[in-house]
N, C-alpha and C. Protein backbone atom coordinates (compact mmCIF):
# COMPACT_ATOMS: atom_id res chain seq x y z
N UNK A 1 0.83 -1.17 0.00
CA UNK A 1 0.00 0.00 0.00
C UNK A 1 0.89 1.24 0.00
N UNK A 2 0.68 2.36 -0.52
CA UNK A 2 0.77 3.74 -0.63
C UNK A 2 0.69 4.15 0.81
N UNK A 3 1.73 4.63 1.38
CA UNK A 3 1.22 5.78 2.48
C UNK A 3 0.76 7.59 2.13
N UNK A 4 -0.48 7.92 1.88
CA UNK A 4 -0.40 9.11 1.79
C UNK A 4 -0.60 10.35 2.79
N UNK A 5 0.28 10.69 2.74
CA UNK A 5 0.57 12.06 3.96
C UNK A 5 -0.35 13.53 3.63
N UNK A 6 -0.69 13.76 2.50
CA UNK A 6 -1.61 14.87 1.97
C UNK A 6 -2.12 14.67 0.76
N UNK A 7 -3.48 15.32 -0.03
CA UNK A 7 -3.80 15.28 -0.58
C UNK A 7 -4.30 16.80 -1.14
N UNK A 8 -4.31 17.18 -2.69
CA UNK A 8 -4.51 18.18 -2.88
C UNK A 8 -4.58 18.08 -4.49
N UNK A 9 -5.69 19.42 -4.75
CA UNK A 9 -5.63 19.63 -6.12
C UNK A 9 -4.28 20.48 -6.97
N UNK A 10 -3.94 20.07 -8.09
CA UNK A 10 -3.08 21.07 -8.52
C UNK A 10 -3.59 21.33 -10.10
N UNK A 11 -4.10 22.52 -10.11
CA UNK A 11 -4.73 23.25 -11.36
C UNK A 11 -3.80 24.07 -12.00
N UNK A 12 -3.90 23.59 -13.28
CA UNK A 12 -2.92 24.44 -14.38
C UNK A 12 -4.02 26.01 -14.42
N UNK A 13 -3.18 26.85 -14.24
CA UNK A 13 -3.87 28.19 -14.92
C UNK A 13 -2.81 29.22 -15.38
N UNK A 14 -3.13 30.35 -15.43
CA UNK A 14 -2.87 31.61 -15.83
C UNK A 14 -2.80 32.87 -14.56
N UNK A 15 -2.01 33.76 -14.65
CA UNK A 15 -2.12 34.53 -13.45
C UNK A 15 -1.93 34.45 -12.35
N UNK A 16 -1.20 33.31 -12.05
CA UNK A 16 -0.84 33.07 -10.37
C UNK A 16 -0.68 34.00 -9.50
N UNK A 17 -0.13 35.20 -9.58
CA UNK A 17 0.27 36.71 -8.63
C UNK A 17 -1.57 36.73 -8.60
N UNK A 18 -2.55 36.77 -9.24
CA UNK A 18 -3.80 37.23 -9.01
C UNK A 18 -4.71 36.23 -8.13
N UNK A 19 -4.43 34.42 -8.08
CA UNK A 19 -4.57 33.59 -7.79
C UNK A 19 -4.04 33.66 -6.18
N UNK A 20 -2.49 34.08 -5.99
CA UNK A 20 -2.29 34.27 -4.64
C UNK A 20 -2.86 35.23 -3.90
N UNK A 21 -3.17 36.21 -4.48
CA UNK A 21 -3.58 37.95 -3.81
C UNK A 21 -5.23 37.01 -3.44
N UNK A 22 -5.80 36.31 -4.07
CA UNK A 22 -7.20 36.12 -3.93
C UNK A 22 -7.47 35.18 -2.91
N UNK A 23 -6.72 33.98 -2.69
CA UNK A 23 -6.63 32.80 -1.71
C UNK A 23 -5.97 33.39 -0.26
N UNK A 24 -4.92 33.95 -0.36
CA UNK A 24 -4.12 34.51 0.74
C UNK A 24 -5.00 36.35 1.18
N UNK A 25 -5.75 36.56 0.64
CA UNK A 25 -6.47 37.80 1.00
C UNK A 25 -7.74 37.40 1.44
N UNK A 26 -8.81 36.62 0.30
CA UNK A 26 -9.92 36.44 1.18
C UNK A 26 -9.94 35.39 1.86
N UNK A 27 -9.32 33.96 1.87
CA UNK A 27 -9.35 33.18 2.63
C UNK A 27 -8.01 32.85 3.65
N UNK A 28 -6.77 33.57 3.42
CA UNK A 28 -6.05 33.24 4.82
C UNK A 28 -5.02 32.48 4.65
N UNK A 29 -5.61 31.43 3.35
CA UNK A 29 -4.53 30.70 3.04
C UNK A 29 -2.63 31.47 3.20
N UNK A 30 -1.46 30.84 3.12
CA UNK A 30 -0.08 31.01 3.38
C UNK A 30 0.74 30.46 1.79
N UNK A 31 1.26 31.42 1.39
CA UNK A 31 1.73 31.07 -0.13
C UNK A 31 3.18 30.31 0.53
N UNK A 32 3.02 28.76 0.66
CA UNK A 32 4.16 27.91 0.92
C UNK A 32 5.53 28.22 0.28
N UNK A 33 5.05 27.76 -1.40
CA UNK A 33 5.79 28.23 -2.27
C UNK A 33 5.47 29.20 -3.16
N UNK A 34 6.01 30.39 -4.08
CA UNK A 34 5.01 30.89 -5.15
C UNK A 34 6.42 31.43 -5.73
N UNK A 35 6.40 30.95 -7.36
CA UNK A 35 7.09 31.45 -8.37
C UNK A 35 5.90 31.69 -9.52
N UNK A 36 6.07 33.14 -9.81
CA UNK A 36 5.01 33.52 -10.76
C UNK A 36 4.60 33.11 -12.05
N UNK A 37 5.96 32.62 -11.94
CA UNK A 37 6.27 31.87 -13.33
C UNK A 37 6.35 30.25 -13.81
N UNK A 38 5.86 30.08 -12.60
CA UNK A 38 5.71 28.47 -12.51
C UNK A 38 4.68 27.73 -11.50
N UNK A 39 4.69 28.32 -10.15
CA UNK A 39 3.52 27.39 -9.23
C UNK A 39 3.69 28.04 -8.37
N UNK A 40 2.37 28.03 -7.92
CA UNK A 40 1.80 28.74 -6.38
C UNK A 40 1.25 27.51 -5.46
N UNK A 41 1.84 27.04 -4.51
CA UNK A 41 1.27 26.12 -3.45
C UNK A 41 0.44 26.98 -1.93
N UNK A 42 -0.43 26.82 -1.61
CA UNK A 42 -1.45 27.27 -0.87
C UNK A 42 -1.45 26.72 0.08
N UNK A 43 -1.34 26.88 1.49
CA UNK A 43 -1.35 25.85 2.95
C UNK A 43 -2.15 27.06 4.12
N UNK A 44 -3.99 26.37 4.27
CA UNK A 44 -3.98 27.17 5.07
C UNK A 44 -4.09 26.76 6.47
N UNK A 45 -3.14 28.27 6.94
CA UNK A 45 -2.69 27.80 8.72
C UNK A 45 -3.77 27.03 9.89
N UNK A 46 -4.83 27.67 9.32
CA UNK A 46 -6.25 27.19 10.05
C UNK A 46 -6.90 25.55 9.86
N UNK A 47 -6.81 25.59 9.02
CA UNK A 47 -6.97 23.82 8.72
C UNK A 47 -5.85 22.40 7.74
N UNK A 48 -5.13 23.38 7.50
CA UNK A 48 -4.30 22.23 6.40
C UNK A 48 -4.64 22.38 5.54
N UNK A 49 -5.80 22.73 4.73
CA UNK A 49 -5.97 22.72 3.54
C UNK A 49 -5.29 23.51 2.21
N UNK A 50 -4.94 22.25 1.19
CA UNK A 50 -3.92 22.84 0.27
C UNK A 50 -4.27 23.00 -1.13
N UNK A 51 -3.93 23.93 -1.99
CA UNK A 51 -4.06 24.10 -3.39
C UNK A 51 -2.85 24.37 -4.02
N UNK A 52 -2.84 23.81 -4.90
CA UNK A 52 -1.85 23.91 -5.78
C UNK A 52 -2.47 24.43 -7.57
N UNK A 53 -1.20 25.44 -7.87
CA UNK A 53 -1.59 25.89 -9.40
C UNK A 53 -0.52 26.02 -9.96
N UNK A 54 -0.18 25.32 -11.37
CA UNK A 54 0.60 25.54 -11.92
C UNK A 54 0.48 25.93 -13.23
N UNK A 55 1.61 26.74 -13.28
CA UNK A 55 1.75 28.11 -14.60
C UNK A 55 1.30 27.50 -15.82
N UNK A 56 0.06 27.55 -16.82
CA UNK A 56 0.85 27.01 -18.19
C UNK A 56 1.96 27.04 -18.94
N UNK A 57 2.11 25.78 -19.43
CA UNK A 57 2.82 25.57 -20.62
C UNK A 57 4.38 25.98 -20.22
N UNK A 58 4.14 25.45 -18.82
CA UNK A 58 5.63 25.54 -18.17
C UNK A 58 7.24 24.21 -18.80
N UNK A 59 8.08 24.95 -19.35
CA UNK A 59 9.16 24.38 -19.80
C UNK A 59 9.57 23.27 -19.36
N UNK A 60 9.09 22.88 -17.83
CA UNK A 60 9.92 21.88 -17.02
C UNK A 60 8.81 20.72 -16.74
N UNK A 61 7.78 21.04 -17.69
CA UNK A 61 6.35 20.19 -17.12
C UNK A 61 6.35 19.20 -18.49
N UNK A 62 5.76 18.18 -18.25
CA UNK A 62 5.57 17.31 -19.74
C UNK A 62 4.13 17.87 -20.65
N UNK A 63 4.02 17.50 -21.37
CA UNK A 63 3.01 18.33 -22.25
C UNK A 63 1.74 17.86 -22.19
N UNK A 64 1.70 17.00 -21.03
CA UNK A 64 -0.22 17.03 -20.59
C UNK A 64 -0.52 18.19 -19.86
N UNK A 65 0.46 18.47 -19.26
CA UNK A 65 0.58 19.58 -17.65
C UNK A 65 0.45 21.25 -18.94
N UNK A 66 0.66 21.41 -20.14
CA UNK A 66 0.70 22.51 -20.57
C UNK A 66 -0.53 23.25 -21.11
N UNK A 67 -1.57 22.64 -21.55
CA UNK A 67 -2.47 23.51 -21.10
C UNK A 67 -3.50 24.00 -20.00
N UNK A 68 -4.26 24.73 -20.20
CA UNK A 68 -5.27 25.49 -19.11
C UNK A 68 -6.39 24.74 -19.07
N UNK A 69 -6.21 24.19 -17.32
CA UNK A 69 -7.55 23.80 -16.92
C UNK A 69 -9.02 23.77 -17.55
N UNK A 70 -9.76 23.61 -17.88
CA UNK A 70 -10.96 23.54 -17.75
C UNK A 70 -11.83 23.44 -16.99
N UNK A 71 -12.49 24.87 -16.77
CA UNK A 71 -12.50 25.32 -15.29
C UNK A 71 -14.45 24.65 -15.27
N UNK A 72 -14.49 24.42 -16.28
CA UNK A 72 -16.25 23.79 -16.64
C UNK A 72 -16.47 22.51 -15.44
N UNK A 73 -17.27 22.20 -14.94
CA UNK A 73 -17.45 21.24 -14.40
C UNK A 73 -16.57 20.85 -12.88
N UNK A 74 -15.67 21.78 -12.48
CA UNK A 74 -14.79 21.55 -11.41
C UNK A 74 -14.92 22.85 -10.49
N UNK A 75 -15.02 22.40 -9.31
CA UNK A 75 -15.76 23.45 -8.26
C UNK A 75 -14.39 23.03 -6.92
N UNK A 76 -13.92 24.33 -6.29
CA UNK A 76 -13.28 23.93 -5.08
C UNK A 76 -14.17 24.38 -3.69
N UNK A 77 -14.50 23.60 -3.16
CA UNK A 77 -15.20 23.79 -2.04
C UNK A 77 -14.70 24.07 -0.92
N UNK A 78 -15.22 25.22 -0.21
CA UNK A 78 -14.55 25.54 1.12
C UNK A 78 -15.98 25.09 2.55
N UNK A 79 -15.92 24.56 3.27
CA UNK A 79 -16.97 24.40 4.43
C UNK A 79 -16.62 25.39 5.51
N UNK A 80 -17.41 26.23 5.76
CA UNK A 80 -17.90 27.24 6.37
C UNK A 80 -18.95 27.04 7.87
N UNK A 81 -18.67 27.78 9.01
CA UNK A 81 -19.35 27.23 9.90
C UNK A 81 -20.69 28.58 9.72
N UNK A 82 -20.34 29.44 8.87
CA UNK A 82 -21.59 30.72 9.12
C UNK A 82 -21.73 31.21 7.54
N UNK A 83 -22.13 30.11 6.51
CA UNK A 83 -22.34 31.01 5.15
C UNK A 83 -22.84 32.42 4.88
N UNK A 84 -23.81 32.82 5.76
CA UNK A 84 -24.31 34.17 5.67
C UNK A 84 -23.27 35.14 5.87
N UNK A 85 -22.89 34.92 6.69
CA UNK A 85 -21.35 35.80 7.21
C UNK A 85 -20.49 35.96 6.22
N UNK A 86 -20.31 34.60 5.53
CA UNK A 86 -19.32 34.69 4.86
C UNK A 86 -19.66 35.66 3.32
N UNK A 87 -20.92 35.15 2.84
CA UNK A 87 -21.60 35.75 2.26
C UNK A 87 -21.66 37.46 2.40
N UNK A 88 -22.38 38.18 3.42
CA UNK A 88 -21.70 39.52 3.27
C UNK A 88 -20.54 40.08 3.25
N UNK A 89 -19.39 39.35 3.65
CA UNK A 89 -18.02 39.43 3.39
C UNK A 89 -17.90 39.27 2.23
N UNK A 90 -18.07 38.74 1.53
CA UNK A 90 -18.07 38.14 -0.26
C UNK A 90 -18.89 39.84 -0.65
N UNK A 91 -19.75 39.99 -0.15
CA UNK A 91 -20.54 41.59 -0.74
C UNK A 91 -19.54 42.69 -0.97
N UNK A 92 -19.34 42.15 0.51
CA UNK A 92 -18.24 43.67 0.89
C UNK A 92 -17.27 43.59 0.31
N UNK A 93 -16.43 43.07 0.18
CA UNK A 93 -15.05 43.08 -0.49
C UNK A 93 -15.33 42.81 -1.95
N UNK A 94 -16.76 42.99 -2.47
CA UNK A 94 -16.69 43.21 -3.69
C UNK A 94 -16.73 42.09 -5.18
N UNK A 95 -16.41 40.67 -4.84
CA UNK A 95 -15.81 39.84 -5.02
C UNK A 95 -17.06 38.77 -6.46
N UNK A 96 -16.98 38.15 -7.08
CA UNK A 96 -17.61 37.65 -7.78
C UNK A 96 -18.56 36.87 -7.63
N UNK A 97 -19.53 36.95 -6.87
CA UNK A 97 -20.39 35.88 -7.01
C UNK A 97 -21.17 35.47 -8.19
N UNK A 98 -20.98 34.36 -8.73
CA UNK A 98 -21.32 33.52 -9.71
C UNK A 98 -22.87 32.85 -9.11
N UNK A 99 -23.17 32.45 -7.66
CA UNK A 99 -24.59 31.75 -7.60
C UNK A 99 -25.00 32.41 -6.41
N UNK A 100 -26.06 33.35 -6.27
CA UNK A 100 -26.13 34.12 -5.17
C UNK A 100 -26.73 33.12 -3.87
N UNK A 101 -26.34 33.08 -2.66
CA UNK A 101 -26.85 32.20 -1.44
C UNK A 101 -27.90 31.88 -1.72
N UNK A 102 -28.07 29.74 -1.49
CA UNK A 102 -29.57 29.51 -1.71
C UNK A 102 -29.29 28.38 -0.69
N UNK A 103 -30.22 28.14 -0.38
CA UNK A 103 -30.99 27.19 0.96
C UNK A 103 -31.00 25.94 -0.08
N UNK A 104 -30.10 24.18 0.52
CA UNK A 104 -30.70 23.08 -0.71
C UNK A 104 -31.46 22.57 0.53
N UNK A 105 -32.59 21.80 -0.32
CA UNK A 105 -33.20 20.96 0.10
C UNK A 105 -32.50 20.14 1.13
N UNK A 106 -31.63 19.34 0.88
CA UNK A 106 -30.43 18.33 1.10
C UNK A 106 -29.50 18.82 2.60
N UNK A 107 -30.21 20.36 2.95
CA UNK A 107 -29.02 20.96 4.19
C UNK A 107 -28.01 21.69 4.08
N UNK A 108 -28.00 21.99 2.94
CA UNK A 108 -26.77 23.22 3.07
C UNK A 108 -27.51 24.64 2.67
N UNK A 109 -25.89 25.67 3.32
CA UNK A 109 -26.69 26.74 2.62
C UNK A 109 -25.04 27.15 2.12
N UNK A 110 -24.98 27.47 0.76
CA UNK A 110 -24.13 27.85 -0.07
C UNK A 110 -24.28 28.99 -0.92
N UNK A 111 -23.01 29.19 -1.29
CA UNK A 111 -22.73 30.49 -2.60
C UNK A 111 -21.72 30.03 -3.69
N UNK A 112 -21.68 30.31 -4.73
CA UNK A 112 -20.48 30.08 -5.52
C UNK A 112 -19.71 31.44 -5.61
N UNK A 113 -18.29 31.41 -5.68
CA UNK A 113 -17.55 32.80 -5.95
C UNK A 113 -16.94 31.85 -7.22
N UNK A 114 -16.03 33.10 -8.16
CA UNK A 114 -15.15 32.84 -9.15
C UNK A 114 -13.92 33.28 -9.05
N UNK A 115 -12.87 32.64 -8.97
CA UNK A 115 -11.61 33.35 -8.45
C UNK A 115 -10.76 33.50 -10.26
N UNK A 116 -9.59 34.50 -9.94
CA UNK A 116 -9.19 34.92 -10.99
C UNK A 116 -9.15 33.88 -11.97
N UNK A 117 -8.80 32.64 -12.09
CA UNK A 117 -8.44 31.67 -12.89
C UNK A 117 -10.09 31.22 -13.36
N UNK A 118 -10.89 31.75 -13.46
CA UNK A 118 -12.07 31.15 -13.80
C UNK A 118 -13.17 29.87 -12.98
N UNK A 119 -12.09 29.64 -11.62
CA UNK A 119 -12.90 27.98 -10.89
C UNK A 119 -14.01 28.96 -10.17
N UNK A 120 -14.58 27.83 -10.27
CA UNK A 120 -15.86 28.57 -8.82
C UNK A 120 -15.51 27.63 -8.01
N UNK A 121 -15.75 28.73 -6.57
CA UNK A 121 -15.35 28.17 -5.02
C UNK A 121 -17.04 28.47 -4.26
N UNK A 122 -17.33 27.16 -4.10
CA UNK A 122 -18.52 26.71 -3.03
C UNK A 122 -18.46 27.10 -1.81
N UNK A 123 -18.80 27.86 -1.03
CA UNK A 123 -18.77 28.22 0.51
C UNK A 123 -19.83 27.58 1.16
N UNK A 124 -19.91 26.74 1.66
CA UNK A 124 -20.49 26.05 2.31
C UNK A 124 -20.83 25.63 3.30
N UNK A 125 -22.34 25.99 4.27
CA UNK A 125 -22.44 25.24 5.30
C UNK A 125 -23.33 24.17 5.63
N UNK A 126 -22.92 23.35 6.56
CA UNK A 126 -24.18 22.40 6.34
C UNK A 126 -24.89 22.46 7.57
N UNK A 127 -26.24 22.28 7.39
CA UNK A 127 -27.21 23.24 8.31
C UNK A 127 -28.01 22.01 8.97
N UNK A 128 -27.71 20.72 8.72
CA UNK A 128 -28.68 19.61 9.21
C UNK A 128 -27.86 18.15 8.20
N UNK A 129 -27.83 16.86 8.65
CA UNK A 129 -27.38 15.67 8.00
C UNK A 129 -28.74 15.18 6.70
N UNK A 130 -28.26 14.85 5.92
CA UNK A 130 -29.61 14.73 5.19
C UNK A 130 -30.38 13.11 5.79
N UNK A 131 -31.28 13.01 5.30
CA UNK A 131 -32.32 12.07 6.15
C UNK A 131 -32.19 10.87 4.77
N UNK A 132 -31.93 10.67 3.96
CA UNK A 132 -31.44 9.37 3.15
C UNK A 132 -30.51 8.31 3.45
């Protein structure tokens, strides 16, 4: 067996300096590593949680790693203990919301934001276990 010690996404994009200013400003995250020109690793102090992005069409990468994500269909989710909160914070600072706060059936109450690279980030709380 594999021992794995962490787990994490690493998304090819564009703009990393705009990618760090956005993770390390509204959420807290700690830029581990960040070369602008190659990869930004994300570690935040509060929970562990890590992201990784790397530059396109980087010289030192093999040529699956060279183009840009496809940001269609892939969502990074953050769990939240007060979505509303977080939600007027998302107002205030101005920031993109892509799905304005809705109540699911299922127990959560969520928002989507869009961060510079095009992903949408889920803020999420869950408000009850679902009954299925």
């Amino acid at each position: 067996m594999i021992d794995i010690q962490a787990t994490f996404p690493v998304m090819v994009a564009k703009n990393l300096d705009k990618l760090e200013h956005f993770y390390t400003g509204v959420f807290g995250f700690e830029a581990v590593f960040f070369d602008p020109d190659f990869y930004l690793h994300l570690v935040s102090p509060a929970t562990g949680a890590q992201l990784g992005f790397l530059h396109a069409n980087h010289q030192t990468q093999p040529a699956f790693l060279h183009p840009l994500m496809c940001t269609d269909g892939y969502v990074i989710s953050f769990e939240v203990s007060d979505a509303t909160k977080a939600y007027a914070e998302a107002k205030r600072l101005d920031l993109p919301v892509v799905m304005a706060m809705k109540d699911e059936e299922w127990g959560q109450r969520h928002f989507i934001l869009e961060d510079p690279a095009g992903f949408k980030v889920d803020i999420v709380e869950h408000q009850q276990s679902p009954t299925n």
